[in-house]
C-alpha atoms as a PDB file:
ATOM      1  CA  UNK A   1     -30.989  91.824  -6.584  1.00  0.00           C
ATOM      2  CA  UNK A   2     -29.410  92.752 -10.291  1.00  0.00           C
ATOM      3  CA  UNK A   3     -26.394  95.187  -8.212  1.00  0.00           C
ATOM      4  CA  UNK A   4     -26.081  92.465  -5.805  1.00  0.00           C
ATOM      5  CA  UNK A   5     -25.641  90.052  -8.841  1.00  0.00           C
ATOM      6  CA  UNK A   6     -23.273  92.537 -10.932  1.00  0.00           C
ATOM      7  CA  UNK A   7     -21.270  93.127  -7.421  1.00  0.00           C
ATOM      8  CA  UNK A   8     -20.878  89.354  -7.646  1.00  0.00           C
ATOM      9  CA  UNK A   9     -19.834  88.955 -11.019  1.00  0.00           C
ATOM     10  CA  UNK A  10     -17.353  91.678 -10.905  1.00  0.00           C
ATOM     11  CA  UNK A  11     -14.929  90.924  -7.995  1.00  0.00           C
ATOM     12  CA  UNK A  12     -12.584  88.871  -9.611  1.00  0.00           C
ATOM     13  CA  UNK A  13     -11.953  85.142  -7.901  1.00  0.00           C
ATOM     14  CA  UNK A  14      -9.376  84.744  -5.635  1.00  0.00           C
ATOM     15  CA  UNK A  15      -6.930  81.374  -5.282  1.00  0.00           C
ATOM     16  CA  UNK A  16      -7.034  80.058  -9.018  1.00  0.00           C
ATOM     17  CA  UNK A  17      -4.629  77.394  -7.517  1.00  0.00           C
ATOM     18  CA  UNK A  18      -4.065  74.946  -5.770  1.00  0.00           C
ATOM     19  CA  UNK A  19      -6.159  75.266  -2.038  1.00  0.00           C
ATOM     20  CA  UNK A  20      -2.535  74.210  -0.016  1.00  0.00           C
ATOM     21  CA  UNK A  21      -0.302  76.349  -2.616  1.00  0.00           C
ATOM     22  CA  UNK A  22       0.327  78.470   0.990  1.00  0.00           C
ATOM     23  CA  UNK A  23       0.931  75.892   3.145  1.00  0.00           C
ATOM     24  CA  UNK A  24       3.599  75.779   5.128  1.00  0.00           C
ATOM     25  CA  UNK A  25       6.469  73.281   4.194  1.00  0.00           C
ATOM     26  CA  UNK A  26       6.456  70.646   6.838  1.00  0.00           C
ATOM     27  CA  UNK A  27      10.168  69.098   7.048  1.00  0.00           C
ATOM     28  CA  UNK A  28       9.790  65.015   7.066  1.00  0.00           C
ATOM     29  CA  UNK A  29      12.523  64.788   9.853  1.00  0.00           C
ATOM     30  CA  UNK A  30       9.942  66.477  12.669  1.00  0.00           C
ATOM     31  CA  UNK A  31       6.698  64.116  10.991  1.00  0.00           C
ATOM     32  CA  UNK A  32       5.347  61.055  12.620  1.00  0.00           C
ATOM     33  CA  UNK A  33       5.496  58.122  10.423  1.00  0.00           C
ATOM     34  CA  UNK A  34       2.369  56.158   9.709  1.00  0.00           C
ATOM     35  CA  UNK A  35       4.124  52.893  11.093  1.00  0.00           C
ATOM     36  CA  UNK A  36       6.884  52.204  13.729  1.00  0.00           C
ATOM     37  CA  UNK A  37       8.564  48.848  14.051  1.00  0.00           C
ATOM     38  CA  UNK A  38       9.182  48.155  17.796  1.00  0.00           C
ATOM     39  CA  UNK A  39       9.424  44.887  19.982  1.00  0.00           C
ATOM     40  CA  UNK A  40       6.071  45.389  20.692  1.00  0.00           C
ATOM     41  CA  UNK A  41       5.006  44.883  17.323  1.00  0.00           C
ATOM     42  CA  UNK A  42       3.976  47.417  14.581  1.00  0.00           C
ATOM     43  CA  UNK A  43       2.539  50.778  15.715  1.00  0.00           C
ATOM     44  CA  UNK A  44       0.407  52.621  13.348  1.00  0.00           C
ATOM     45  CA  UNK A  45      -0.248  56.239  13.416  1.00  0.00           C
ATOM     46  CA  UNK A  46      -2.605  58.635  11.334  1.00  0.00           C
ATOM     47  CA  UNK A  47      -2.069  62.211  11.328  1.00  0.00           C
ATOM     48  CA  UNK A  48       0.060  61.556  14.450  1.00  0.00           C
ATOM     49  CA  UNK A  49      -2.407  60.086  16.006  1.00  0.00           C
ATOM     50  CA  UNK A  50      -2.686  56.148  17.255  1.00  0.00           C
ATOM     51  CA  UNK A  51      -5.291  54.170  16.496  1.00  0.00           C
ATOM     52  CA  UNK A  52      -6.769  52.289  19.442  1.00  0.00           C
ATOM     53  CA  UNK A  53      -4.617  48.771  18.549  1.00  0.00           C
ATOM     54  CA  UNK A  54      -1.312  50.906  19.115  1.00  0.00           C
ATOM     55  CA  UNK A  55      -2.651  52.672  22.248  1.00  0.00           C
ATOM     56  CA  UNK A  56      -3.705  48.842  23.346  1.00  0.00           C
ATOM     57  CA  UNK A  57      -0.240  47.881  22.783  1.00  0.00           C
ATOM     58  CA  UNK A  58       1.964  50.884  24.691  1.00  0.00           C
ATOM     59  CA  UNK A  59      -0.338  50.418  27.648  1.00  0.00           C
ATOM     60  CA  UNK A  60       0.430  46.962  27.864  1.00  0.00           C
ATOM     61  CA  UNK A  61       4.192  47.787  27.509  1.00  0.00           C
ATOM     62  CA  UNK A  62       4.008  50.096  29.648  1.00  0.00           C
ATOM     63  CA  UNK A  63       1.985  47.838  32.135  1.00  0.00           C
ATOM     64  CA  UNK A  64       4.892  45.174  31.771  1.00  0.00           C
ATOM     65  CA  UNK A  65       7.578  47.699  32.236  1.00  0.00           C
ATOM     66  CA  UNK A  66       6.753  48.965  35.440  1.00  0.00           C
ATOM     67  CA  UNK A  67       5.485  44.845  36.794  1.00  0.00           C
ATOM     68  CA  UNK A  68       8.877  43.817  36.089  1.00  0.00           C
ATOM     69  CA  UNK A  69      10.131  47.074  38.115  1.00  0.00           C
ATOM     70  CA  UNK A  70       8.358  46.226  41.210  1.00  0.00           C
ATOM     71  CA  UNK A  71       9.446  43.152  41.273  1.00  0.00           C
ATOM     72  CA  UNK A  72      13.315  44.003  40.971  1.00  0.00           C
ATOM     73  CA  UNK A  73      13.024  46.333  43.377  1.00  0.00           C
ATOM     74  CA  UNK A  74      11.639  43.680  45.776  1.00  0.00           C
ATOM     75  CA  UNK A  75      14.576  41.117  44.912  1.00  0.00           C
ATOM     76  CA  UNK A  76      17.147  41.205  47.383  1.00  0.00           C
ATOM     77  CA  UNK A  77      20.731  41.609  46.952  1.00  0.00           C
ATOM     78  CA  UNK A  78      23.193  39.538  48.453  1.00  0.00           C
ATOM     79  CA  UNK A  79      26.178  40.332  50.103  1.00  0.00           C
ATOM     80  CA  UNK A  80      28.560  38.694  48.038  1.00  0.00           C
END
């Protein structure tokens, strides 16, 4: 137990700093801002992530994009 202690006492401590002094520097131009402003409304993100309100909201876009598809495709064109 006492050369386990002295072992311990002897290695000298590593990382006197800060714990992210190595971490990599992330350029802001390839980050995901916490909010987007679309037509749709505001879309939140954290850590890149949506929270379930944005998901809610692309689904429904989406949804609404590809309703108003169908039914363009199935409008007929007239021969003018």
């Amino acid at each position: 137990m006492l050369t386990l202690l002295a072992v311990a006492v002897s290695v000298p401590h590593r990382g006197k700093g800060s714990p992210h002094q190595n971490a990599a520097k992330v350029p802001p131009y390839i980050t995901t801002p916490d909010t987007v402003q679309t037509r749709v409304g505001t879309l939140r993100f954290f850590d890149g992530l949506p929270d379930p309100e944005t998901v809610h909201k692309v689904y429904d876009n989406l949804d609404f994009s590809r309703g108003l598809e169908v039914f363009l495709s199935g409008v007929p064109l007239r021969d003018v």
